[in-house]
Protein backbone atom coordinates (compact mmCIF):
# COMPACT_ATOMS: atom_id res chain seq x y z
CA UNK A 1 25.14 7.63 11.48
CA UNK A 2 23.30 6.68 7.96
CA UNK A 3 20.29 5.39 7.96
CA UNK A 4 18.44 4.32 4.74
CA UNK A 5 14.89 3.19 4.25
CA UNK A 6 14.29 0.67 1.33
CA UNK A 7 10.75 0.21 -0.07
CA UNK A 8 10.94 -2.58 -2.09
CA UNK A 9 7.27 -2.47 -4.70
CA UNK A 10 6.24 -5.09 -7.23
CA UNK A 11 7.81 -3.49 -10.17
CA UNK A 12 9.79 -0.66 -8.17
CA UNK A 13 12.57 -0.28 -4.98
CA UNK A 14 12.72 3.31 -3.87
CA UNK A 15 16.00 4.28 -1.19
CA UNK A 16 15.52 7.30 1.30
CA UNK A 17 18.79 8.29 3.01
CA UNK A 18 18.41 9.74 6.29
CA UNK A 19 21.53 11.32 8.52
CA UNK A 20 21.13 11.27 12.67
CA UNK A 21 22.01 14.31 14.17
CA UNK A 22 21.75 15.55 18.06
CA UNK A 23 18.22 17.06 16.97
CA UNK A 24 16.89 13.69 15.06
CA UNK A 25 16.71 12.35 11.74
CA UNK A 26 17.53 14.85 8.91
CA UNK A 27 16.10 13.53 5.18
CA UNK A 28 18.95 13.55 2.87
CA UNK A 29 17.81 11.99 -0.42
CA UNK A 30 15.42 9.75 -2.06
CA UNK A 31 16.16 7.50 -5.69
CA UNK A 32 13.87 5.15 -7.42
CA UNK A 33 14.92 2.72 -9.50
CA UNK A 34 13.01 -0.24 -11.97
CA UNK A 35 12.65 -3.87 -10.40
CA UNK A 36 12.72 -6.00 -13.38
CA UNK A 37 9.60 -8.60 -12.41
CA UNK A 38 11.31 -11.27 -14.63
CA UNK A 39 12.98 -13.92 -12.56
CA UNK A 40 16.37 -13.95 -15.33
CA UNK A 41 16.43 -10.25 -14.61
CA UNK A 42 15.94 -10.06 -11.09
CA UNK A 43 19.29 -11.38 -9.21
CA UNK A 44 21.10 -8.85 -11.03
CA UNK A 45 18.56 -6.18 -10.02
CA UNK A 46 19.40 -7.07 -6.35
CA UNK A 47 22.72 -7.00 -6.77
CA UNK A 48 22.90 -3.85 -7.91
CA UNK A 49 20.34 -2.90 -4.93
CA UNK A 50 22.33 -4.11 -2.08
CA UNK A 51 25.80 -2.29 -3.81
CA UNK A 52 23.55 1.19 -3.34
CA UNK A 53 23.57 0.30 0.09
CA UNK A 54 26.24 2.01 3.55
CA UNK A 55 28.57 -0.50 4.22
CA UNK A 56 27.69 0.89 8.11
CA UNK A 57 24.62 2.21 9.42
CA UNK A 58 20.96 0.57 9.83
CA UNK A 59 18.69 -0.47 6.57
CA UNK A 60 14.88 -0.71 7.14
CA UNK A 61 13.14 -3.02 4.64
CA UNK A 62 9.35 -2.64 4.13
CA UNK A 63 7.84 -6.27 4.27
CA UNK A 64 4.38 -6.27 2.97
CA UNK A 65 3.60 -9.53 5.14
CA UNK A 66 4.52 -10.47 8.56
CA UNK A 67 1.50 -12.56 9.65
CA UNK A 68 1.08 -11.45 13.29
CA UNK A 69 4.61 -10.84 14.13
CA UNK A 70 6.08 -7.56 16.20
CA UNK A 71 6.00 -4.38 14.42
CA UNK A 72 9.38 -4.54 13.56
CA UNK A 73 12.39 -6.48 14.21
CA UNK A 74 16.38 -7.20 13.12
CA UNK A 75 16.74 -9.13 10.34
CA UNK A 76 18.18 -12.83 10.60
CA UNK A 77 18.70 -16.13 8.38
CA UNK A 78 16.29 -17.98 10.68
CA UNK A 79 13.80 -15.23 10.12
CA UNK A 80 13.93 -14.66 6.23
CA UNK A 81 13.31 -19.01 5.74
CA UNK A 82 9.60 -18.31 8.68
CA UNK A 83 9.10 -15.10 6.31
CA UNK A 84 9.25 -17.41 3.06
CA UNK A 85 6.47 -19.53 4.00
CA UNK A 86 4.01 -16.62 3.18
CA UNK A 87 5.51 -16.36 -0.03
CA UNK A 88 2.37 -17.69 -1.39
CA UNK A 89 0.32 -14.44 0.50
CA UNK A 90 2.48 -12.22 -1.34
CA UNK A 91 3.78 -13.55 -4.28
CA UNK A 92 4.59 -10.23 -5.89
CA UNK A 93 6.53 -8.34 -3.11
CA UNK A 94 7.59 -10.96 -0.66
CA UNK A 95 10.38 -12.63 -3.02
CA UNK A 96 12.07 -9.64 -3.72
CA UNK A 97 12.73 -8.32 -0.37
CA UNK A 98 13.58 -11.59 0.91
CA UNK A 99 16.49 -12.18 -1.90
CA UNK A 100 17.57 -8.60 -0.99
CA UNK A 101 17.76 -9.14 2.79
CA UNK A 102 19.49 -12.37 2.04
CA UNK A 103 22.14 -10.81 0.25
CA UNK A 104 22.74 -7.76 2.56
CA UNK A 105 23.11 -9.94 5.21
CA UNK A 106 26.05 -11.55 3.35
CA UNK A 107 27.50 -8.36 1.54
CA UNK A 108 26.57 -5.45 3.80
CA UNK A 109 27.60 -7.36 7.59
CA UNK A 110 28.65 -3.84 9.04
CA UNK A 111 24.70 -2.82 9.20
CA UNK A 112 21.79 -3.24 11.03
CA UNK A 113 19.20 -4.90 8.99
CA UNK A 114 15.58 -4.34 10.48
CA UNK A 115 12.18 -5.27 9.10
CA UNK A 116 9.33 -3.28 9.04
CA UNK A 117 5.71 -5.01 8.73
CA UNK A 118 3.55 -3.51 6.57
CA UNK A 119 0.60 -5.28 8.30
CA UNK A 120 0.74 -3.82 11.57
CA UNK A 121 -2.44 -0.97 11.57
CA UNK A 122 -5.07 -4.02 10.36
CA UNK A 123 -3.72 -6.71 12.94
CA UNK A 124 -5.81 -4.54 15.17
CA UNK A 125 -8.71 -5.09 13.39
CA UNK A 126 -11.82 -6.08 15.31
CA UNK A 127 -12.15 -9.79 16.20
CA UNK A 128 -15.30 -10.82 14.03
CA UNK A 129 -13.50 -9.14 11.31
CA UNK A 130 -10.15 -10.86 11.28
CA UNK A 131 -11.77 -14.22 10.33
CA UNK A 132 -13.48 -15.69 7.08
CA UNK A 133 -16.16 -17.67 6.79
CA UNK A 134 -14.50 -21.09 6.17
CA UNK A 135 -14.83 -23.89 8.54
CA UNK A 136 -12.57 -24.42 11.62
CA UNK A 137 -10.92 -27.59 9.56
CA UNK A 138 -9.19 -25.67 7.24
CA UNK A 139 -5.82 -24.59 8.13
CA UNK A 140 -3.34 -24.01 5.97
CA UNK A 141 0.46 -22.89 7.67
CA UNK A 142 0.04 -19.83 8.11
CA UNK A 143 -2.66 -17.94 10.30
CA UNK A 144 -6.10 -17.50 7.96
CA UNK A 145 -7.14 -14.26 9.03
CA UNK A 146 -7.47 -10.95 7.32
CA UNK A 147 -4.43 -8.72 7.70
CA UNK A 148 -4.44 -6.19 5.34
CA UNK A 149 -1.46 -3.94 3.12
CA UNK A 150 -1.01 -1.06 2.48
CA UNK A 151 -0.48 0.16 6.04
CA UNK A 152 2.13 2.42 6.25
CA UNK A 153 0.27 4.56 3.34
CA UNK A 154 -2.95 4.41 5.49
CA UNK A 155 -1.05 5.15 8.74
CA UNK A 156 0.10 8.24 6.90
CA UNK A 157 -2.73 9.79 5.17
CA UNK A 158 -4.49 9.03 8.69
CA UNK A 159 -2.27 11.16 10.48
CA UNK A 160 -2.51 14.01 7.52
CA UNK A 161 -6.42 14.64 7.99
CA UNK A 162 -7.35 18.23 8.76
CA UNK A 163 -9.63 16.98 11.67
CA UNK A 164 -7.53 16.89 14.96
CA UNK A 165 -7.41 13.41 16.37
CA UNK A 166 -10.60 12.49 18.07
CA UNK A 167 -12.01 8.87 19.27
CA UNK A 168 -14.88 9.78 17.90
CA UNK A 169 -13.41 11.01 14.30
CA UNK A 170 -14.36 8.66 11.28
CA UNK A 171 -12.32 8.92 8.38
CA UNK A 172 -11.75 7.24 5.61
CA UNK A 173 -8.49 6.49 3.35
CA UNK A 174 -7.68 5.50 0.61
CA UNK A 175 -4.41 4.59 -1.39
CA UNK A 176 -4.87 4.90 -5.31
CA UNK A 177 -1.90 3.53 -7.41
CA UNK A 178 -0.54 0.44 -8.91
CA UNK A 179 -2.50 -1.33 -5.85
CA UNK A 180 -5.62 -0.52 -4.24
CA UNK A 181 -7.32 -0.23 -0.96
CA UNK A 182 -9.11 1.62 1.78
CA UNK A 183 -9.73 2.06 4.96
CA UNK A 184 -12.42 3.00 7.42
CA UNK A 185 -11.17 4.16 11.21
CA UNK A 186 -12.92 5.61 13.87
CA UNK A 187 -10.62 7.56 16.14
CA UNK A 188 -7.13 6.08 15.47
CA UNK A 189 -8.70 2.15 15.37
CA UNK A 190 -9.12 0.94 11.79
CA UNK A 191 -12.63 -0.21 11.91
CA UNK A 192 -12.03 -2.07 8.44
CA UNK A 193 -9.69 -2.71 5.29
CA UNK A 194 -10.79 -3.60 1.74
CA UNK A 195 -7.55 -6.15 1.58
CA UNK A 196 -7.60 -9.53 3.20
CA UNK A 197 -4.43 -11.91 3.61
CA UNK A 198 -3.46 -11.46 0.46
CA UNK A 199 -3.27 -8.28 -1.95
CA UNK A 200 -6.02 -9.38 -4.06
CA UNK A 201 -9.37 -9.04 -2.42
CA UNK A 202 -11.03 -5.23 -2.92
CA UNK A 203 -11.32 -3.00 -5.53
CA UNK A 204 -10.15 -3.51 -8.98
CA UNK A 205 -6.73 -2.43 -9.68
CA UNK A 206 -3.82 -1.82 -12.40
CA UNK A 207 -3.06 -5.40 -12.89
CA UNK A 208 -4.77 -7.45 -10.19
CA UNK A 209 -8.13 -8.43 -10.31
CA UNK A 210 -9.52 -7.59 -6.79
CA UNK A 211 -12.76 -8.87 -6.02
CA UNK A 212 -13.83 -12.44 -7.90
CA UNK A 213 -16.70 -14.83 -7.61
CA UNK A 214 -14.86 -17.58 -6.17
CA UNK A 215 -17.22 -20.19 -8.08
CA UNK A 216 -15.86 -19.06 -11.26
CA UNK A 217 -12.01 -19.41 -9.98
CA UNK A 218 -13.33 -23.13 -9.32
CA UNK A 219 -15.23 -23.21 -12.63
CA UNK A 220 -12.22 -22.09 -14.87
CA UNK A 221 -9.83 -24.69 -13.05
CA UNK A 222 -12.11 -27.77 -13.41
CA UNK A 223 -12.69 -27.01 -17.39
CA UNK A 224 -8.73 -27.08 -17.61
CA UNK A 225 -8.97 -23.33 -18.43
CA UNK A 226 -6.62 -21.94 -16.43
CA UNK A 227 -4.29 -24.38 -14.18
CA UNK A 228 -4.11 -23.72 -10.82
CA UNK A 229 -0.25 -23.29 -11.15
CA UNK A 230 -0.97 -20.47 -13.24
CA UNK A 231 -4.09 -18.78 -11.67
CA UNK A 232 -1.74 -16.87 -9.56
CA UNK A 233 -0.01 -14.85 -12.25
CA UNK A 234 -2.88 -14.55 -14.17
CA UNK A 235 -5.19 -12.70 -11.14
CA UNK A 236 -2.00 -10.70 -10.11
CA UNK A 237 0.03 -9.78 -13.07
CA UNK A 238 -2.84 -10.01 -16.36
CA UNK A 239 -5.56 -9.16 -14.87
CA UNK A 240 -7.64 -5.49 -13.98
CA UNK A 241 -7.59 -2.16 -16.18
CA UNK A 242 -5.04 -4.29 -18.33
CA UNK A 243 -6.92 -7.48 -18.77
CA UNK A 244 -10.18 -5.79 -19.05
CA UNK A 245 -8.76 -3.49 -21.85
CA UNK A 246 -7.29 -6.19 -24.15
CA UNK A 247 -3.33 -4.89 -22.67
CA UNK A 248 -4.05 -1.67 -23.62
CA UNK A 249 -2.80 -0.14 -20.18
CA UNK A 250 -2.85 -0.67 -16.42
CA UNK A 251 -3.47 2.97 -15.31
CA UNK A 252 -6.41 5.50 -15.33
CA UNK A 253 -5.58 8.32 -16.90
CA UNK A 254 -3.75 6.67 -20.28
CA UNK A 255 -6.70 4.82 -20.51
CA UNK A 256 -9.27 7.53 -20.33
CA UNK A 257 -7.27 9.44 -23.41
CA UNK A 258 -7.19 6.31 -25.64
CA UNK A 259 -10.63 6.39 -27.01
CA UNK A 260 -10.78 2.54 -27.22
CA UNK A 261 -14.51 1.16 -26.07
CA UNK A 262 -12.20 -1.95 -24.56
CA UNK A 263 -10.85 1.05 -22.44
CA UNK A 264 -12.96 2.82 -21.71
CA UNK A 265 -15.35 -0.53 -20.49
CA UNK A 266 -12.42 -1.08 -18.16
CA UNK A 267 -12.20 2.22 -16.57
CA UNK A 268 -16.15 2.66 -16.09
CA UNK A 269 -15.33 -1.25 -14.23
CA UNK A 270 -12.98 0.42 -12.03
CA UNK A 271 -14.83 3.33 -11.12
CA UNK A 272 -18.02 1.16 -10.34
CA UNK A 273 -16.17 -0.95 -8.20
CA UNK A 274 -14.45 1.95 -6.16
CA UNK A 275 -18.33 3.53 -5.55
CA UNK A 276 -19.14 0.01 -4.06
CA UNK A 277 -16.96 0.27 -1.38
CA UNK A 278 -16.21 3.80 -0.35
CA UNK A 279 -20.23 3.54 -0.26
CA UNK A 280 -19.81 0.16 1.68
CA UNK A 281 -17.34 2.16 3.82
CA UNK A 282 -19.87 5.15 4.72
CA UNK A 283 -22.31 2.65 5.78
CA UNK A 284 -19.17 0.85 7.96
CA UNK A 285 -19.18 4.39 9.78
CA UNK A 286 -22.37 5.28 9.60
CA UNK A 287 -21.20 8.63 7.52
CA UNK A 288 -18.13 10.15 7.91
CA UNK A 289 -16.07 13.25 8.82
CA UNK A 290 -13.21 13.51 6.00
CA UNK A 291 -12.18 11.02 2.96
CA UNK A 292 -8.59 11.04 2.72
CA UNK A 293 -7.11 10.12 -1.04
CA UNK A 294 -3.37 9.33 -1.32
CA UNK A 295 -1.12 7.21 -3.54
CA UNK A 296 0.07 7.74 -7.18
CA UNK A 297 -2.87 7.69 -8.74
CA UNK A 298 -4.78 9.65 -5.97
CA UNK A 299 -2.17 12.37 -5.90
CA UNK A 300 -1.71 12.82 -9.41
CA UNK A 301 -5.35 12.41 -11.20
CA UNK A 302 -7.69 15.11 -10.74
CA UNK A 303 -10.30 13.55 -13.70
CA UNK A 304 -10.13 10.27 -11.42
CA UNK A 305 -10.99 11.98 -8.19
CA UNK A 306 -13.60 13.59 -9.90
CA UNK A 307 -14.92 10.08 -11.17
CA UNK A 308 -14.25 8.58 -8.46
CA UNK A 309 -16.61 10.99 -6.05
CA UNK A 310 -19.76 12.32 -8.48
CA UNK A 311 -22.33 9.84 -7.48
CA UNK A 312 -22.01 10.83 -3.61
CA UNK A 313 -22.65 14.41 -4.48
CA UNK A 314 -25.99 14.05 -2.92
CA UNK A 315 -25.15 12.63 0.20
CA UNK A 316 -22.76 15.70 1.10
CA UNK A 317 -19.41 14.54 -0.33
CA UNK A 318 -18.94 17.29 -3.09
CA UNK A 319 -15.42 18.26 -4.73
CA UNK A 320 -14.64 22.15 -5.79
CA UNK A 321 -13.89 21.68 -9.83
CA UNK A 322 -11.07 24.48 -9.06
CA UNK A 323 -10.03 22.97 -5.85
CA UNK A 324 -9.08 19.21 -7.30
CA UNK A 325 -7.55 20.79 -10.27
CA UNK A 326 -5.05 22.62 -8.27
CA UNK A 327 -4.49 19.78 -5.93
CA UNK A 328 -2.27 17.63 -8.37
CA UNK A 329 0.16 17.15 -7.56
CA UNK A 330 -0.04 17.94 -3.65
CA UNK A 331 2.75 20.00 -2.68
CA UNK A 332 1.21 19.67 0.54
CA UNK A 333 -1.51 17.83 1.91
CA UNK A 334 -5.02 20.04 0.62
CA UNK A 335 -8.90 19.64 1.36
CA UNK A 336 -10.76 19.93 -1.98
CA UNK A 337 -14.30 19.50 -0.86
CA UNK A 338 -16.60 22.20 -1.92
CA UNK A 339 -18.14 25.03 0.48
CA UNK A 340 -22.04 22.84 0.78
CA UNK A 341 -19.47 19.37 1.17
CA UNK A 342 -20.94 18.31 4.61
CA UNK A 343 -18.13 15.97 4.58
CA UNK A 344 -14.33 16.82 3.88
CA UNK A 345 -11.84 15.58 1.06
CA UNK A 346 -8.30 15.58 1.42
CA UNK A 347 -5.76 15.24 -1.26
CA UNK A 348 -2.17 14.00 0.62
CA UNK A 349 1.24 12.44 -0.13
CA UNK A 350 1.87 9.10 1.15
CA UNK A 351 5.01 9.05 2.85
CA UNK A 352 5.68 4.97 4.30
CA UNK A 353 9.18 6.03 5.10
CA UNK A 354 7.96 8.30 8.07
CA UNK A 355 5.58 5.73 9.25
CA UNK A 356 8.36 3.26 8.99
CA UNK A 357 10.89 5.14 11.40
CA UNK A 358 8.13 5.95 13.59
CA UNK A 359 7.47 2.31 13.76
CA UNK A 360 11.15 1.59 14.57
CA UNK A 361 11.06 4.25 17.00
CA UNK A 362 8.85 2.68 19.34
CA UNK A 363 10.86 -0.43 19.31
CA UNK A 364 13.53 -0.53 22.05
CA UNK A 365 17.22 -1.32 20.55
CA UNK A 366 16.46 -0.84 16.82
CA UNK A 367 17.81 2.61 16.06
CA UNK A 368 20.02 5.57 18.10
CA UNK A 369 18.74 6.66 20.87
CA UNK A 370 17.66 10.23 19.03
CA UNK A 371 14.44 12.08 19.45
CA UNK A 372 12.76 10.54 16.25
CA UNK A 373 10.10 12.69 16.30
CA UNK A 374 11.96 15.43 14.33
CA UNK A 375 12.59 14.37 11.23
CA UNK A 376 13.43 17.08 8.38
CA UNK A 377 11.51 17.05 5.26
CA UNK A 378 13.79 18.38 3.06
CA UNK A 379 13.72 16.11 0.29
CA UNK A 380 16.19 16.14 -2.67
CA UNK A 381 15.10 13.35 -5.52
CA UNK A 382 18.04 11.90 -7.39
């Protein structure tokens, strides 16, 4: 049987093929391909999407939002139209993947179609921290508590620390790409998330703003600035290292060879704001064991790591020079930290598509009965 895993991004859909045999999931192949963000573009994107797809077999389909739903579950009509009223949590990710599971459903009928929440780890957050401070009055249709993204790239660089699991282990994680976020957990509980219920609030990040001062949202609407029809794209899709650098870029490292002041103001943002809360998330913890960096930028970036962790040299988290350089990127998951670090650093690939069958795995009915467990990483990139 086939089995293929899409992860549909904001600008990106990447398909891993996996083949079940007696001894469990072997990895076959991965592909990535562009997402045109365009609406004119985008139905023939999807097309083309679903015709890369088995005509037999089972598709899983990341979905960045679920609200508070099971970890996973088969896809249906009446499901997509309850998934498309948090369109407005997720306006970058959630239309794409609902167009695509649309069509499948109507081209691909021979498959299983299954969803895969992306919110699962920080449902489990604790209760005070689920909530924001807003009074009981407002409720909007859908459930206004902090959920978190990212989760399946925090459940995996979680499970790749060098500390064996522990309830008392605190670690902390963090994804570095396109998107930003961490996460603090003590044993295997996230203790706290930098992302709320939408994929806005933390750090800065390529092209989303992260954290604003909500009084000048309010300020710039009133004044007829900025219309509230078009605040969205503006804090998701113009805003971050490319707003703050006149368009020059969205990611780190072009940005730190340009020599422009606009880009380099922008990059010193973005490294102030990451300090603020990895140091927010020590104090979470109350220290912490190993930091955990993962994602695109994370893997790949040895100049930002190094940016990202000099002002904590003095309260034990210290890099090797040699160490990060040879990190990038990971063939395997490495520590970098130097010999006097009193805490560790970990440089890891992200891989959601594990996470994802492990999810489905625990679900009864979803895939073969196999041992999941074993799944070959053998991977072959188209």
């Amino acid at each position: 049987m086939t089995l293929v895993v899409l992860n549909l991004g904001s600008t990106s859909a990447r398909f891993t093929w996996f083949e079940a045999r007696t001894d469990g999931w072997h990895l076959q192949r991965q592909r990535t391909d562009a997402l045109p963000t365009q609406p004119k573009y985008r139905n023939a994107a999807i097309l083309e999407l679903v015709d890369v797809l088995p005509r037999e077999g089972t598709v899983l389909y990341r979905v960045v939002h679920g609200d508070s739903r099971r970890s996973a579950e088969l896809a249906t009509h009446e499901l997509l139209d309850d998934l498309e009223n948090l369109t407005p949590l997720a306006p970058l990710h959630l239309p794409a993947v609902l167009d695509t599971l649309r069509r499948a459903l109507q081209n691909r009928p021979g498959c299983r179609h299954v969803v895969v929440y992306d919110t699962l780890p920080q449902a489990r957050l604790p209760e005070p921290l689920r909530h924001f401070p807003l009074p009981e009055s407002i409720r909007p249709p859908w459930p206004l508590r902090r959920m978190g993204f990212h989760g399946f790239a925090h459940q995996s660089l979680r499970n790749q620390s060098s500390i064996p699991p522990d309830p008392q282990r605190r670690l902390i994680t963090l994804q570095l790409g396109g998107g930003v976020s961490l996460a603090a957990w003590r044993g295997d509980q996230m203790v706290d998330t930098s992302m709320g219920v939408t994929a806005l609030e933390g750090p800065m990040m390529g092209t989303r703003s992260g954290d604003l001062d909500p009084g000048l949202l309010l300020a710039l609407i009133s004044e007829g600035v900025v219309s509230a029809t078009n605040l969205g794209h503006v804090l998701y899709q113009d805003s971050g290292l490319l707003g703050m650098s006149g368009g020059r870029n969205d990611r780190p490292d072009r940005l730190d060879l340009s020599g422009d002041p606009r880009a380099q103001r922008a990059l010193e943002a973005y490294h102030h704001r990451l300090h603020r809360y990895l140091g927010g998330f020590l104090g979470v913890l109350g220290g912490c064991d190993e930091l955990v960096i993962g994602g695109g930028a994370g893997e790949q970036q040895p100049t930002l790591r190094e940016a990202l962790l000099a002002p904590f040299a003095e309260l034990g988290l210290r890099l090797d020079p040699q160490r990060n350089q040879e990190a990038s990127p990971p063939e395997q998951a490495s520590n970098i930290e130097a010999k006097d670090s009193r805490i560790r650093i970990r440089v890891a690939r992200v891989d959601e598509e594990q996470e994802m069958l492990a999810v489905c795995a625990a679900e009864p009915g979803l895939l073969p009965d196999l041992p999941k467990e074993k799944v070959i990483h053998d991977r072959v990139h188209d």
